[in-house]
C-alpha atoms as a PDB file:
ATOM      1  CA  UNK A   1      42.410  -9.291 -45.233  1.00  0.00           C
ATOM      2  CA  UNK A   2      40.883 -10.162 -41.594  1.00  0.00           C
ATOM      3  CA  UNK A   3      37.973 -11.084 -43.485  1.00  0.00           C
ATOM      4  CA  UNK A   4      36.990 -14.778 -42.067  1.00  0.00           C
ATOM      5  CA  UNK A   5      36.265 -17.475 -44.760  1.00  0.00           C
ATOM      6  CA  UNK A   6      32.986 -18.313 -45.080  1.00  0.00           C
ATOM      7  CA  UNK A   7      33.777 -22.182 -44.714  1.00  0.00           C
ATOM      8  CA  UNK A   8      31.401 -25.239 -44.309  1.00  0.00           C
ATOM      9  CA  UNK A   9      31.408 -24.817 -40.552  1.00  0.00           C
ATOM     10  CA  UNK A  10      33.983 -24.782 -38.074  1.00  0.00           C
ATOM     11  CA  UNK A  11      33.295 -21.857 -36.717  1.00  0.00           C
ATOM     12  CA  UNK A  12      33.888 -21.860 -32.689  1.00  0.00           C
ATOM     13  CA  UNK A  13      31.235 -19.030 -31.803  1.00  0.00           C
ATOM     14  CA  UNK A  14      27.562 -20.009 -31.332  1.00  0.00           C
ATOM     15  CA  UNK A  15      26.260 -16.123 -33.196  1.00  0.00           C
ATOM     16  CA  UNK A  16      25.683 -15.828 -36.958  1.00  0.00           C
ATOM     17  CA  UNK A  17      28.764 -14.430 -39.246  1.00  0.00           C
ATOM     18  CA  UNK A  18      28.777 -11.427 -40.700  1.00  0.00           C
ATOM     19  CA  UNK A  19      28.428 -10.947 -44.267  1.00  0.00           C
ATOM     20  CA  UNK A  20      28.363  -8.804 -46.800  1.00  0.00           C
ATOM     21  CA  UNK A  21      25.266  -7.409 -48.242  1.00  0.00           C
ATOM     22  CA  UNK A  22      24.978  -7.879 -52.014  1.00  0.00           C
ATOM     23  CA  UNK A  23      22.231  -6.533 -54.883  1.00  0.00           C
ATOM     24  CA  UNK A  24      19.945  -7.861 -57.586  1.00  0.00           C
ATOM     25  CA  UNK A  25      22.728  -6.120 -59.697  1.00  0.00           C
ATOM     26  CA  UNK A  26      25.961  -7.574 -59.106  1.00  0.00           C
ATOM     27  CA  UNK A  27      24.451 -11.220 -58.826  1.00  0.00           C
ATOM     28  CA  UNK A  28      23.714  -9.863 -62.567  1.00  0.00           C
ATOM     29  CA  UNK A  29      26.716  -8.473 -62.934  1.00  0.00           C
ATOM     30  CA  UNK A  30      28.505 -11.698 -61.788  1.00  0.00           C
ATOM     31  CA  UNK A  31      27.012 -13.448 -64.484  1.00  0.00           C
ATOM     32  CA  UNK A  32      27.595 -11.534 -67.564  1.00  0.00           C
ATOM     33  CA  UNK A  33      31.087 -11.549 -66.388  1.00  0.00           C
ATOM     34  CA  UNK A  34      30.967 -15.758 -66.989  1.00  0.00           C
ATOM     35  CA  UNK A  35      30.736 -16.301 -63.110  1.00  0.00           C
ATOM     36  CA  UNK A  36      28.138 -18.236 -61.936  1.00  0.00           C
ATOM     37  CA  UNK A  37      26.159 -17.832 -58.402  1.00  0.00           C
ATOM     38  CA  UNK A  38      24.261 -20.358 -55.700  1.00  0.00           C
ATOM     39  CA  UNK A  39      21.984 -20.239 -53.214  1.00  0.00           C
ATOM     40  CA  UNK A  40      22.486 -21.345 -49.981  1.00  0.00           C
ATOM     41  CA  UNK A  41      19.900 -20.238 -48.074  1.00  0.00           C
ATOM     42  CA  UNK A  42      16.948 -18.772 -48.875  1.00  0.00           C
ATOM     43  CA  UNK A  43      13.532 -17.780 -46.207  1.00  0.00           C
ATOM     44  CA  UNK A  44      10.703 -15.012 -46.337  1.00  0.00           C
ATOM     45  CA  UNK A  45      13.555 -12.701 -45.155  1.00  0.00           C
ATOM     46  CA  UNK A  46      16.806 -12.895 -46.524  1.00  0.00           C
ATOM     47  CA  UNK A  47      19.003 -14.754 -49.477  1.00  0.00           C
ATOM     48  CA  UNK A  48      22.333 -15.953 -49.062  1.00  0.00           C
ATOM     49  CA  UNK A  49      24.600 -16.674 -51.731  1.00  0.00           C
ATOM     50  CA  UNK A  50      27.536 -18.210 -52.612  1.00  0.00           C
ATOM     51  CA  UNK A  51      29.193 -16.443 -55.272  1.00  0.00           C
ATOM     52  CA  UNK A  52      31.363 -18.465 -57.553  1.00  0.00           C
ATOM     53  CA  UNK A  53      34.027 -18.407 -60.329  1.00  0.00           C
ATOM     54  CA  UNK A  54      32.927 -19.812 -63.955  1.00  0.00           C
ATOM     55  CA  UNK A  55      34.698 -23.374 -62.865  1.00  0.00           C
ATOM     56  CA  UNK A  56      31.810 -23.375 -59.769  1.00  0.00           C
ATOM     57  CA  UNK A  57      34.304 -22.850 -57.177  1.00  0.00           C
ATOM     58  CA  UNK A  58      32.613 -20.539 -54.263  1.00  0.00           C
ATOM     59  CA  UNK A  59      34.475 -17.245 -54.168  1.00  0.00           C
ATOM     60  CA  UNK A  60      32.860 -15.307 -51.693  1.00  0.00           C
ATOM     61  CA  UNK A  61      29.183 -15.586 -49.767  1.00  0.00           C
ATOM     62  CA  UNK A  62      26.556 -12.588 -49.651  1.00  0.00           C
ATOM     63  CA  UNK A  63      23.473 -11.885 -48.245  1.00  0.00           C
ATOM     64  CA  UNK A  64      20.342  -9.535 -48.604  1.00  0.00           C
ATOM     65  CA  UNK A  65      17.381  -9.103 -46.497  1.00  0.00           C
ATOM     66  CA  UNK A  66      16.386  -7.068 -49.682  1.00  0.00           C
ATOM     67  CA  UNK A  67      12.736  -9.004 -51.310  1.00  0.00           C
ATOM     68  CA  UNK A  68      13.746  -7.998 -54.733  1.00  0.00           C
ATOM     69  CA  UNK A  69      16.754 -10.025 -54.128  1.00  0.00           C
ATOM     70  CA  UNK A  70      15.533 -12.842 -52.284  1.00  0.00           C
ATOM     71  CA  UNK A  71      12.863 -13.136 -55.157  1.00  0.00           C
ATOM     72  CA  UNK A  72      15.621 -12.892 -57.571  1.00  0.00           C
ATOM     73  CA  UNK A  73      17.606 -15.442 -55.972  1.00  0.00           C
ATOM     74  CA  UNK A  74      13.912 -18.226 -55.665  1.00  0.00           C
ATOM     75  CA  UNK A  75      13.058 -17.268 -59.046  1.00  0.00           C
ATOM     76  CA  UNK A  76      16.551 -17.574 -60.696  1.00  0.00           C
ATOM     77  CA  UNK A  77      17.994 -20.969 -58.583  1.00  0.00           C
ATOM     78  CA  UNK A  78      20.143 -23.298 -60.328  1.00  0.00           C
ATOM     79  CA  UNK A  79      18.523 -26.295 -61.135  1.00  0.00           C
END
């Protein structure tokens, strides 16, 4: 609902999308409930994450500038 999809890039302007902020909590959240989570960027100052269902397929993409979270989200990777 006029919420743009996150996408693998064809976005036409040059700024940084908006997204929504997520916690430590609902990544855990997401996974007791069989879901399963990526990261798609992570730096000194924020996370990103693509939050997927339990097939892989990315559902929706969050960020946090939060350091518990982007600790969470180096010391938790996939892999």
């Amino acid at each position: 609902m006029g919420q743009g999809e996150p996408g693998a890039g064809g976005g036409s302007g040059g700024g940084r999308e908006l997204m929504r902020s997520a916690t430590v909590s609902e990544l855990e959240d997401w996974e007791q409930g069989g879901a399963v989570w990526q990261p798609v960027e992570i730096t000194p100052k924020r996370a990103i994450v693509d939050l997927c269902s339990c097939s892989g397929e990315p559902m929706d993409r969050v960020e946090s500038e939060d350091p518990e979270f982007i600790e969470f989200v180096r010391t938790h990777r996939a892999g």
